[in-house]
N, C-alpha and C. Protein backbone atom coordinates (compact mmCIF):
# COMPACT_ATOMS: atom_id res chain seq x y z
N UNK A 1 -27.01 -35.90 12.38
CA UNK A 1 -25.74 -35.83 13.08
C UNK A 1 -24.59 -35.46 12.14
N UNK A 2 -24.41 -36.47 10.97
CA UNK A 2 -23.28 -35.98 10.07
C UNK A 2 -23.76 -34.60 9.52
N UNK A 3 -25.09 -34.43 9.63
CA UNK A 3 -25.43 -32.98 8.69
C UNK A 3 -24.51 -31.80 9.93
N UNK A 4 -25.47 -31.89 11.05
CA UNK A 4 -24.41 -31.04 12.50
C UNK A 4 -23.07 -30.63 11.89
N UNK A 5 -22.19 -31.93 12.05
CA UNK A 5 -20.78 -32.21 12.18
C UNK A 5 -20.19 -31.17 11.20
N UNK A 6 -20.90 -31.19 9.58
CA UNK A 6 -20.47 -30.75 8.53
C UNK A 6 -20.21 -29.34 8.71
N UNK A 7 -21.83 -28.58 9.04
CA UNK A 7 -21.73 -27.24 9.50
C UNK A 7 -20.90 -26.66 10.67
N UNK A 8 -20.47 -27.87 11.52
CA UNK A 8 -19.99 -27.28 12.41
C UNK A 8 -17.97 -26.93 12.05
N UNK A 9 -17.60 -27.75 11.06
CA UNK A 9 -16.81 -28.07 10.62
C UNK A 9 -16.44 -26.95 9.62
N UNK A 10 -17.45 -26.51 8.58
CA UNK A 10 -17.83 -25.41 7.49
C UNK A 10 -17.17 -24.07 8.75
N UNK A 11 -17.82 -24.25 9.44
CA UNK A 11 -17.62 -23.13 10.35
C UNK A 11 -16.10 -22.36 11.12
N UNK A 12 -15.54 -23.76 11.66
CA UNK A 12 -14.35 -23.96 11.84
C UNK A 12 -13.63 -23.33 10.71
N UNK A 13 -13.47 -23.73 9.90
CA UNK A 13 -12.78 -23.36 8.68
C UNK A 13 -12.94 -22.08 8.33
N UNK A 14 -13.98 -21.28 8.17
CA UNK A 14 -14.33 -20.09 7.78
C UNK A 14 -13.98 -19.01 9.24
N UNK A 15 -13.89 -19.31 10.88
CA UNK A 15 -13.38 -19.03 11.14
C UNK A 15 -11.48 -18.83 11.35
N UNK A 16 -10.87 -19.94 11.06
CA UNK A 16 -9.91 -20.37 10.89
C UNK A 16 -8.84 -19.17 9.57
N UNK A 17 -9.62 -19.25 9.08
CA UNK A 17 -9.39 -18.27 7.50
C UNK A 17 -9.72 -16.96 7.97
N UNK A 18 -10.55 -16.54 8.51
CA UNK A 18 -10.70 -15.01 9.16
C UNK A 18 -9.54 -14.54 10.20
N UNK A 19 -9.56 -15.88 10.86
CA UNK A 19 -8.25 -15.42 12.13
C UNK A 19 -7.00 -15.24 11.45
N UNK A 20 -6.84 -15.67 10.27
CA UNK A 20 -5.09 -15.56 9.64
C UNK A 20 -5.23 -14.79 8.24
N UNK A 21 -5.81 -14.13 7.90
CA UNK A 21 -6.48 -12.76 7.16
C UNK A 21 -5.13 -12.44 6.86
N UNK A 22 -4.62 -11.83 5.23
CA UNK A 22 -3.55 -10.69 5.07
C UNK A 22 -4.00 -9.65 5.41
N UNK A 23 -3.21 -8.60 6.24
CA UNK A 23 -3.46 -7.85 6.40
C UNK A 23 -2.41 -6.64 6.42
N UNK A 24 -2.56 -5.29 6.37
CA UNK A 24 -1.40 -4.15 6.25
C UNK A 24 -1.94 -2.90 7.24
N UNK A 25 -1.41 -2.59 7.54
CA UNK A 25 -2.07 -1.43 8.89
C UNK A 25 -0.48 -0.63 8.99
N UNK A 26 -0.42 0.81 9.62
CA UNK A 26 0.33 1.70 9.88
C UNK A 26 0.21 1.84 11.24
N UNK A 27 1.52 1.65 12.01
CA UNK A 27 1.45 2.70 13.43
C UNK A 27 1.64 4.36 12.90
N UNK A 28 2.12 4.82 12.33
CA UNK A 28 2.40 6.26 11.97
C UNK A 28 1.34 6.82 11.93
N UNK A 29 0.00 6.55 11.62
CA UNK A 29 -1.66 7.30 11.48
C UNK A 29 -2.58 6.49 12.37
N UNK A 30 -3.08 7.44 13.40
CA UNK A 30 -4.32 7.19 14.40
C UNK A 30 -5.38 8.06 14.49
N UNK A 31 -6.46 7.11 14.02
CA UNK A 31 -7.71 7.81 13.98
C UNK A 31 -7.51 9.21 13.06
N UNK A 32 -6.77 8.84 11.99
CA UNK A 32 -6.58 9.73 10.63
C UNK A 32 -6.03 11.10 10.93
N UNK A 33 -5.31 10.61 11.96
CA UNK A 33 -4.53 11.88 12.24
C UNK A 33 -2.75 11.66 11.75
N UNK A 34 -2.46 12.46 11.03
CA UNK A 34 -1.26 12.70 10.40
C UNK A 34 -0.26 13.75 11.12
N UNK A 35 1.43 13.05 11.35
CA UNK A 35 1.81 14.13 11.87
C UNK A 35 2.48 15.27 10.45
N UNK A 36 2.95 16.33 10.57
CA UNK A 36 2.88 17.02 9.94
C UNK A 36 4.29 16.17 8.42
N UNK A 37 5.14 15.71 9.05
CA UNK A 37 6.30 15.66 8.52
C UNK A 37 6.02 14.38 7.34
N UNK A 38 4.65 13.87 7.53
CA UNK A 38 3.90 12.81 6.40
C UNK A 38 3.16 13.12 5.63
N UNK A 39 2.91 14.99 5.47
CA UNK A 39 2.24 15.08 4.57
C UNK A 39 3.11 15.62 3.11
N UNK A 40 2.61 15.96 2.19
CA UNK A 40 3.40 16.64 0.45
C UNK A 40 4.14 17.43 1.51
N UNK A 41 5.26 18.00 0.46
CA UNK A 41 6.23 18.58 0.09
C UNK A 41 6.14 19.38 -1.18
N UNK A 42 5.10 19.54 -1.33
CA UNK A 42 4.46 20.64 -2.31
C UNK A 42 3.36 21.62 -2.50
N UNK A 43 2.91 22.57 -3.20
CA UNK A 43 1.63 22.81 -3.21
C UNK A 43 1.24 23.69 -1.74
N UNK A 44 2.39 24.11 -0.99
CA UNK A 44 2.01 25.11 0.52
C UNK A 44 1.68 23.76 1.43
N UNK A 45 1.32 21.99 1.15
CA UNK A 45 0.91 21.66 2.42
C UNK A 45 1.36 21.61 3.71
N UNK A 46 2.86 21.92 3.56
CA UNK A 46 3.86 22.07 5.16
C UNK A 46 4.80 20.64 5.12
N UNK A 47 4.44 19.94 4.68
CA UNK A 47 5.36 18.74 4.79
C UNK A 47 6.52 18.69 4.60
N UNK A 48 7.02 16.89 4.90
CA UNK A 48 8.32 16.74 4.25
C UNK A 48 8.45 15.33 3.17
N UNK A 49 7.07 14.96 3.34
CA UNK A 49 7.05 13.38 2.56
C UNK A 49 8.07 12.38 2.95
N UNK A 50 7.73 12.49 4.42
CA UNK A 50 8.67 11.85 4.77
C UNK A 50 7.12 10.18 4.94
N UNK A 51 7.42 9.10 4.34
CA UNK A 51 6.63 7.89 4.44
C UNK A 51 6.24 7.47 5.38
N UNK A 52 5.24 7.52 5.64
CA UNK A 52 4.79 6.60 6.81
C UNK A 52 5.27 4.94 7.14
N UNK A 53 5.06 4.30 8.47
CA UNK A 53 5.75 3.10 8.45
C UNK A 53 4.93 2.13 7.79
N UNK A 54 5.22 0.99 7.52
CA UNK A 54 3.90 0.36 7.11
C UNK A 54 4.17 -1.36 7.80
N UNK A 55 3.34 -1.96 8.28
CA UNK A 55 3.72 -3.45 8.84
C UNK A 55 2.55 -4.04 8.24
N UNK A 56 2.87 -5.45 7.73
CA UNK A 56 1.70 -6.93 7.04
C UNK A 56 2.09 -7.88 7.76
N UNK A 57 0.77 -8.74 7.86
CA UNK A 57 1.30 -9.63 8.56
C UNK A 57 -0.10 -11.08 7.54
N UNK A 58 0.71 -12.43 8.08
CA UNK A 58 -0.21 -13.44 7.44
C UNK A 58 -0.07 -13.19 5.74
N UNK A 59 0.61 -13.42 5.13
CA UNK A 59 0.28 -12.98 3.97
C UNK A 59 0.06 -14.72 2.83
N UNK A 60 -0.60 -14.50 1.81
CA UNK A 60 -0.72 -15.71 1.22
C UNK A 60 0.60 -16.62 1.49
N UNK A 61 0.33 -18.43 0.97
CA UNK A 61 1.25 -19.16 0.87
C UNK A 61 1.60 -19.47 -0.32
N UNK A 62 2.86 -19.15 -0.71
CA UNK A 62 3.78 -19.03 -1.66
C UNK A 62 4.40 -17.67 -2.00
N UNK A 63 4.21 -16.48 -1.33
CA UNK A 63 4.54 -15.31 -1.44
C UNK A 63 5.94 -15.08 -1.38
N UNK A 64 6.59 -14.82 -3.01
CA UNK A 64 7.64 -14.35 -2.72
C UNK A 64 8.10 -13.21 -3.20
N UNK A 65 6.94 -12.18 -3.46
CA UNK A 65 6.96 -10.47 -3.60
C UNK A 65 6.69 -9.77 -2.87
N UNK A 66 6.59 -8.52 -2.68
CA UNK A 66 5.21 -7.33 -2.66
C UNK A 66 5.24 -6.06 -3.53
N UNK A 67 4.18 -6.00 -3.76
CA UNK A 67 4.54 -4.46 -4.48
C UNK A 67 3.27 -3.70 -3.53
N UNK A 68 3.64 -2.52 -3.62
CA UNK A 68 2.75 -1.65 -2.58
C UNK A 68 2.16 -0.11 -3.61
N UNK A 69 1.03 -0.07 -3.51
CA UNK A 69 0.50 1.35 -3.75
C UNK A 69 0.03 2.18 -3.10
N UNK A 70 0.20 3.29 -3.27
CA UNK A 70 -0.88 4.18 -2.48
C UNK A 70 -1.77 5.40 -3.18
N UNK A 71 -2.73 4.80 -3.20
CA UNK A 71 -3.65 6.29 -3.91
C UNK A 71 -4.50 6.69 -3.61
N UNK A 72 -5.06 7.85 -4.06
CA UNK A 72 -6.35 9.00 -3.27
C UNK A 72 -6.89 8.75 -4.64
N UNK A 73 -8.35 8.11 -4.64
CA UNK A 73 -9.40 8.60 -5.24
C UNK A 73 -10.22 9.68 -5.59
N UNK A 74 -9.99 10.39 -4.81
CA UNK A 74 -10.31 11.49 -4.59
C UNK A 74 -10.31 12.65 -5.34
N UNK A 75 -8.75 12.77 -5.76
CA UNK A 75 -8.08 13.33 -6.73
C UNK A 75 -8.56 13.95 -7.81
N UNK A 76 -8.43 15.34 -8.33
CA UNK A 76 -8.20 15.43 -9.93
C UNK A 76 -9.62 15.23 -10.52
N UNK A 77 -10.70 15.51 -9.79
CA UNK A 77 -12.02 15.48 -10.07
C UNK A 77 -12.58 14.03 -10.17
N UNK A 78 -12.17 13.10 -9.03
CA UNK A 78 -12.57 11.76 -9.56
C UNK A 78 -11.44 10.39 -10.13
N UNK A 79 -10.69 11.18 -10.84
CA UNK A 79 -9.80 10.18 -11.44
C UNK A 79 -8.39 9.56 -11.05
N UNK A 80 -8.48 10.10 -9.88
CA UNK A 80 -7.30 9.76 -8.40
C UNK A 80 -6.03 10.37 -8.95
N UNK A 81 -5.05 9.66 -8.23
CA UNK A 81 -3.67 10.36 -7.85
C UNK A 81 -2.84 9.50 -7.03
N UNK A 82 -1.91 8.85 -7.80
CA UNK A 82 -0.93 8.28 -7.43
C UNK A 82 0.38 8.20 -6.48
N UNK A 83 0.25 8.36 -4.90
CA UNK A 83 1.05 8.96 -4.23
C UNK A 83 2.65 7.96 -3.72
N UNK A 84 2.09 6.33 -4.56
CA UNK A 84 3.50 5.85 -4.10
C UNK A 84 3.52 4.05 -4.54
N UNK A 85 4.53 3.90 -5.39
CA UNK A 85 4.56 2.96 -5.54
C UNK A 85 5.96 1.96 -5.88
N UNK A 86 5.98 0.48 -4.94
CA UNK A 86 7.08 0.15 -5.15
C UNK A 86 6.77 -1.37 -5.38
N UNK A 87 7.95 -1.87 -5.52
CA UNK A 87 7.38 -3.57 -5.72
C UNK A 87 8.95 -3.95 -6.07
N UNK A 88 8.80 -5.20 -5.66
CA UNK A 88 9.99 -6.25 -6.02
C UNK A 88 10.47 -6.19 -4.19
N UNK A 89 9.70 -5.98 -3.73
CA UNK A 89 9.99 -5.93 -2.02
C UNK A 89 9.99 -7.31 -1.85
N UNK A 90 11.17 -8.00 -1.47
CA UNK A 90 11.11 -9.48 -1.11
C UNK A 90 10.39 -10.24 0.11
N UNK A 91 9.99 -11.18 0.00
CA UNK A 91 8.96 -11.76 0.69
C UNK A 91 9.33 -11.87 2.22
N UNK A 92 10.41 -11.99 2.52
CA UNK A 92 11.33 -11.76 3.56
C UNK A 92 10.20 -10.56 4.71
N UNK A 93 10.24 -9.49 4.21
CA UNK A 93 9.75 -8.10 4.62
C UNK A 93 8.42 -8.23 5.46
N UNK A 94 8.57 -7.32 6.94
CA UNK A 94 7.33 -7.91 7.30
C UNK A 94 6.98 -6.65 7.01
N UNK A 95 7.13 -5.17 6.37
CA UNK A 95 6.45 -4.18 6.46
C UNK A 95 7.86 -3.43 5.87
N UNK A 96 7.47 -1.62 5.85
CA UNK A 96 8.53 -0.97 5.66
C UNK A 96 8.57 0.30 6.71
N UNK A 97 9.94 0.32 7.33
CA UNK A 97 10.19 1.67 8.04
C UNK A 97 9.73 2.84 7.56
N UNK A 98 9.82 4.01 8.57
CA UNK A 98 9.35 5.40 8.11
C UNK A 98 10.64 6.28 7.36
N UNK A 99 10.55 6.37 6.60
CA UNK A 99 11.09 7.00 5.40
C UNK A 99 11.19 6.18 4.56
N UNK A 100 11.09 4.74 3.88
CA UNK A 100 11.56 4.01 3.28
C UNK A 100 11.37 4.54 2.04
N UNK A 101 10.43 5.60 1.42
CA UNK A 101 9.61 5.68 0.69
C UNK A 101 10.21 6.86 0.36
N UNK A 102 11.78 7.22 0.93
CA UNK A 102 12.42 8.81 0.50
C UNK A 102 12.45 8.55 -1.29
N UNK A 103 13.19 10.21 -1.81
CA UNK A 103 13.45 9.89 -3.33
C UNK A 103 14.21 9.02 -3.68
N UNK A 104 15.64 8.90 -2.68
CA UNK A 104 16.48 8.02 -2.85
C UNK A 104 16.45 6.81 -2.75
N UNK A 105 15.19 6.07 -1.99
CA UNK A 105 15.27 4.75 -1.77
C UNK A 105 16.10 4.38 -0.97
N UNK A 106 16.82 4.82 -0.07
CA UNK A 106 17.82 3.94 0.84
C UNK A 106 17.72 3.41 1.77
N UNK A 107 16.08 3.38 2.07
CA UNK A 107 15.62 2.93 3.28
C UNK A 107 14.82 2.09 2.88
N UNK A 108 14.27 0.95 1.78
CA UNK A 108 13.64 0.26 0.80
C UNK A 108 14.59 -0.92 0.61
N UNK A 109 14.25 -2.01 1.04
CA UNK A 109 14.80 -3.37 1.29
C UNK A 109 15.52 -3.58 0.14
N UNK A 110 16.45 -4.33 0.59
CA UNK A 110 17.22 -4.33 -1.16
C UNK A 110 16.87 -5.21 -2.11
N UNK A 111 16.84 -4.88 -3.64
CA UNK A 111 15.86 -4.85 -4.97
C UNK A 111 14.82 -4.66 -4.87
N UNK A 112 14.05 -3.73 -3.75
CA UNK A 112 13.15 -3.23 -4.16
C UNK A 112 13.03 -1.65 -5.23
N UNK A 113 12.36 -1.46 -5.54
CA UNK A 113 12.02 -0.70 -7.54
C UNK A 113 10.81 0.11 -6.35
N UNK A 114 11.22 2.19 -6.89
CA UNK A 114 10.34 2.71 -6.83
C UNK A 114 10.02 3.21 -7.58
N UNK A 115 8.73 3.58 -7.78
CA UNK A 115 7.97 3.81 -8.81
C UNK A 115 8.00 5.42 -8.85
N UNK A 116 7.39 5.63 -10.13
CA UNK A 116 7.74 7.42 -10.22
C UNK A 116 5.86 7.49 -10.29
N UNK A 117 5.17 8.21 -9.25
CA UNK A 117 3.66 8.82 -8.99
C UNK A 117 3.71 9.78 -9.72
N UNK A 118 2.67 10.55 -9.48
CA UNK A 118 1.95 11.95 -9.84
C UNK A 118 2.64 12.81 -9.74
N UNK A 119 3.32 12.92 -9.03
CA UNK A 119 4.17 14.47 -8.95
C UNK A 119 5.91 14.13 -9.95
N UNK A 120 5.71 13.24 -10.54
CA UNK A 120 7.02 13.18 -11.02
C UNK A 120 8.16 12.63 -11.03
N UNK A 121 8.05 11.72 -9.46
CA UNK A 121 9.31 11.52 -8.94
C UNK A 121 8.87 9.86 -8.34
N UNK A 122 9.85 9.40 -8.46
CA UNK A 122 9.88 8.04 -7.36
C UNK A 122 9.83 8.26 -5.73
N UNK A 123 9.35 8.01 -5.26
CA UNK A 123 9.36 7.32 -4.25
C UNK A 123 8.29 8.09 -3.37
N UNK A 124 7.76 8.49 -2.63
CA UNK A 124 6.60 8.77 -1.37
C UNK A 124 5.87 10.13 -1.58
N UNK A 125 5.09 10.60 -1.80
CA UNK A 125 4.36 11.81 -2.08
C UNK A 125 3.10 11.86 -1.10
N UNK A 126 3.52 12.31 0.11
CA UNK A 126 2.18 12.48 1.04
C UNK A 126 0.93 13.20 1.33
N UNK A 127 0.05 13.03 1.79
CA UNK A 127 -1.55 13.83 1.31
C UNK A 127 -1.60 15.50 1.42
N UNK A 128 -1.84 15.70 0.42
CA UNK A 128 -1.75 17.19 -0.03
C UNK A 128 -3.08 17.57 -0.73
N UNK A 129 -4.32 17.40 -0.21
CA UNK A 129 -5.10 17.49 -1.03
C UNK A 129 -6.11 19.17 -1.11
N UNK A 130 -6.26 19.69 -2.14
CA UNK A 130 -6.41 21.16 -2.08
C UNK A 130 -7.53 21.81 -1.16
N UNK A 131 -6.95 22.79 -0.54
CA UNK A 131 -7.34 23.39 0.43
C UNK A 131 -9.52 23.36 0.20
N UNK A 132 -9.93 23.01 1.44
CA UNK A 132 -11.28 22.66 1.02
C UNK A 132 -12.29 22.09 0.25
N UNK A 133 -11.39 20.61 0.11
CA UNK A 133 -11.97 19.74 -1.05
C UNK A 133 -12.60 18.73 -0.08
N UNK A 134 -12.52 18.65 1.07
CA UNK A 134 -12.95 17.75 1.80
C UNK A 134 -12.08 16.69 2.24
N UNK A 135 -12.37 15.72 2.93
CA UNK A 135 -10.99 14.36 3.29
C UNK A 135 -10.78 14.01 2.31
N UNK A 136 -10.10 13.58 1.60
CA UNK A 136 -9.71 12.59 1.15
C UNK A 136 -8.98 11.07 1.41
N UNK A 137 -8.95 9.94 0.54
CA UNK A 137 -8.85 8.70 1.20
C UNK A 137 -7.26 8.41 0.16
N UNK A 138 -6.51 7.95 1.13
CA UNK A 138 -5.86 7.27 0.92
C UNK A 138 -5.62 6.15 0.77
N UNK A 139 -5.51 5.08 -0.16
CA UNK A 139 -5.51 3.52 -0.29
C UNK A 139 -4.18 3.12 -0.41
N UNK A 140 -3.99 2.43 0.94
CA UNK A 140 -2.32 1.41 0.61
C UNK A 140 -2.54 -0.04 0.28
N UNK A 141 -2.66 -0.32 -0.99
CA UNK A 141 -2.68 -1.48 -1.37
C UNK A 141 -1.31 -2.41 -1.17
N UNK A 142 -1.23 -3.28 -0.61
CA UNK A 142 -0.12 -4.01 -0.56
C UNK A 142 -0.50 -5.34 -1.52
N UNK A 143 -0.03 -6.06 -2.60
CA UNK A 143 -0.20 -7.09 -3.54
C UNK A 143 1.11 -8.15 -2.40
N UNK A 144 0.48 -9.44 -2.59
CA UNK A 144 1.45 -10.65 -2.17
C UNK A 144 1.25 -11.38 -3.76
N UNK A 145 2.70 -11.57 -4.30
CA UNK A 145 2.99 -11.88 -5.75
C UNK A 145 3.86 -13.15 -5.59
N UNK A 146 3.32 -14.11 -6.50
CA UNK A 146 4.09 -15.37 -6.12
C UNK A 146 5.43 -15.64 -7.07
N UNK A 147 5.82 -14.27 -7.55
CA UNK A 147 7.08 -14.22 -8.01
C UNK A 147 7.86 -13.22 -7.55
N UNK A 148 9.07 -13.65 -7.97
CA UNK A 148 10.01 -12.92 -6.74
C UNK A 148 10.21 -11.38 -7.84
N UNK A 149 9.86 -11.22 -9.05
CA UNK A 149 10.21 -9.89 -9.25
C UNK A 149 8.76 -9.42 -10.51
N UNK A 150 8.18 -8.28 -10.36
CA UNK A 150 6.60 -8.12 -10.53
C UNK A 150 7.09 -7.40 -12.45
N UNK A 151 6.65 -8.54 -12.74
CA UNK A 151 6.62 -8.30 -14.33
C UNK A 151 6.21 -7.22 -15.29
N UNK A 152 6.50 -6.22 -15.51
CA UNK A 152 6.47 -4.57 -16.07
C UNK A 152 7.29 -4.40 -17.25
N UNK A 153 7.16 -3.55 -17.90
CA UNK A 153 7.96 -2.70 -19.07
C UNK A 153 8.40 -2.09 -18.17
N UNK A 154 9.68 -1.56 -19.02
CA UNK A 154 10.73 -0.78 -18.20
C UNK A 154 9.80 0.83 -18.40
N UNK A 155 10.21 1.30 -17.01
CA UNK A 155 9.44 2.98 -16.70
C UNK A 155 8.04 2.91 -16.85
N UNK A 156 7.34 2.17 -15.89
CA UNK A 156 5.90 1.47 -16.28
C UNK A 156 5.28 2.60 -15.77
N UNK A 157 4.14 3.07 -16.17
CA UNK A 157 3.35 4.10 -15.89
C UNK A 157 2.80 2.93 -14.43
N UNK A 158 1.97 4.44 -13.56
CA UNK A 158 1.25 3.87 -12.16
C UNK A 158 0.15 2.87 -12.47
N UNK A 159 -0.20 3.11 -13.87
CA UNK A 159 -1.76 2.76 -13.74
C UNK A 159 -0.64 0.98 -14.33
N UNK A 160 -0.10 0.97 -15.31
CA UNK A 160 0.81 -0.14 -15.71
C UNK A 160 1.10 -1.16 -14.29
N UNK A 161 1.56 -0.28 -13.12
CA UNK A 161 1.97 -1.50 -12.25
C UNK A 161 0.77 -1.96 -11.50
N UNK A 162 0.02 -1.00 -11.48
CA UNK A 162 -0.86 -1.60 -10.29
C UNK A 162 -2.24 -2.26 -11.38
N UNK A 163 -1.97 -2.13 -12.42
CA UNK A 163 -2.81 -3.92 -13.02
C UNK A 163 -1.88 -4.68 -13.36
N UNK A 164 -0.30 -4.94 -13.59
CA UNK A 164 0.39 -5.87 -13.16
C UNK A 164 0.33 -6.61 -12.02
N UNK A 165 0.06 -6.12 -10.91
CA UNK A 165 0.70 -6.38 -9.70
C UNK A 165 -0.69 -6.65 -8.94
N UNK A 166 -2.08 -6.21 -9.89
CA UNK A 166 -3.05 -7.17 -9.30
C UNK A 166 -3.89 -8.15 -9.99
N UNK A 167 -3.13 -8.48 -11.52
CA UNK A 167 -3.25 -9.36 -11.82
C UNK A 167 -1.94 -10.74 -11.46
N UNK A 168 -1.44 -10.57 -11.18
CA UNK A 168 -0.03 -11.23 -10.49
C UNK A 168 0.02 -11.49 -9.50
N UNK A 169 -1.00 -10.81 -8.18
CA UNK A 169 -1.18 -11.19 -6.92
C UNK A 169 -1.98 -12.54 -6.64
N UNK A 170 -1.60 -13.13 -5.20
CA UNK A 170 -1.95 -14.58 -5.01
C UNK A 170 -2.92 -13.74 -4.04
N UNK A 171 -2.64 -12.48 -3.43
CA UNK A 171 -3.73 -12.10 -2.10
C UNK A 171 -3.48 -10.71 -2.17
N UNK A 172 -4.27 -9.93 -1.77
CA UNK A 172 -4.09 -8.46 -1.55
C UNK A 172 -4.44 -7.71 -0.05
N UNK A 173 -4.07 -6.59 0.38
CA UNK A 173 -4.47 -6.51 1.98
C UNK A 173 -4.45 -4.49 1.56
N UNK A 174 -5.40 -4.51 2.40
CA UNK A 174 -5.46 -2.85 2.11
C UNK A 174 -5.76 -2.08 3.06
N UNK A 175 -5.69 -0.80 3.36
CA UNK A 175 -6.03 0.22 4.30
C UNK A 175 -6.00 1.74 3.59
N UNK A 176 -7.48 2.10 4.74
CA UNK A 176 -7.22 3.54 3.70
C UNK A 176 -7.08 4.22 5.08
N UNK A 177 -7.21 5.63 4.76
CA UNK A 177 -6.58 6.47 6.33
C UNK A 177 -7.10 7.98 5.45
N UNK A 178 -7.71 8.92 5.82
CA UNK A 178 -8.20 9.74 5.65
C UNK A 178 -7.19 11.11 5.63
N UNK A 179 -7.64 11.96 4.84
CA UNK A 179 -7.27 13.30 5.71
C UNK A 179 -7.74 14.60 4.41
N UNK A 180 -7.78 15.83 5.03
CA UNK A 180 -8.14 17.10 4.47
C UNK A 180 -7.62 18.24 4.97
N UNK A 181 -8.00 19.00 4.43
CA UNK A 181 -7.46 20.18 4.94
C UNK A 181 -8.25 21.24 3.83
């Protein structure tokens, strides 16, 4: 009987923890379809890099960061490609609007820090990946950081924040979303 109770209890719990999951998901991409105005702004793909939206929800307890990445593995024969990264997003935030991710940042909660990707520049660089390479995957890592500002050298390279920011994370939540051309 107490053996029952235990498992049934084990169970509870492990459902309990599944139902309140961090998690990060986009309305802006369905079924990996992109509208045009989210893809590069370089390279002939037609875009405008304009950011997709992004919403989290449930996130660890004690969270009072986020920093967010986004990258294609895909990339560069293997060795990916850095299309966006920000952090010091206060815990406040349930997600970020569509453009937040412009060069300027003015649509990026305030003290949040964008990061300068692959192409050079801070803030949103959307999938541009070369003509007949196949899909490629996009990864939006979102980090929940139990400090309110994500510990870096000043002008931190991509690869610099995102092992900051996942060794510094209390939880992480991710989504990838496809696309080619």
């Amino acid at each position: 009987m107490i053996l029952r109770l235990g498992f049934t209890m084990l169970a509870l719990a492990a459902f309990a923890t599944q139902a309140f999951a961090f998690e990060i998901s986009s309305p802006s991409v369905s079924n990996d379809k992109w509208d045009a105005k989210y893809l590069g702004d370089k390279a002939g793909c037609g875009g405008k890099s304009v950011s997709i939206a992004l919403a989290w929800k449930d996130p660890p307890a004690g969270t009072r960061s986020y920093a967010l990445t986004m990258f294609d593995p895909d990339a560069n024969g293997g060795k990916g490609f850095w299309h966006w990264l920000a952090w010091n997003i206060p815990a406040s935030a349930k997600g970020l609007a569509e453009g937040a991710g412009s060069k300027s940042g003015k649509r990026m909660p305030k003290g949040a820090v964008s990061g300068e990707g692959g192409v050079g520049r801070a803030g949103y660089f959307g999938p541009c990946p070369p003509p007949g390479s196949g899909k490629h995957h996009y990864v939006f890592t979102l980090y929940a950081l139990g400090e309110a500002k994500l510990r870096t050298p000043d002008n931190p390279s991509p690869e610099m924040v995102s092992v900051a920011a996942k060794s510094q994370a209390l939880g992480e939540a991710s989504v990838t979303y496809t696309y080619g051309r």
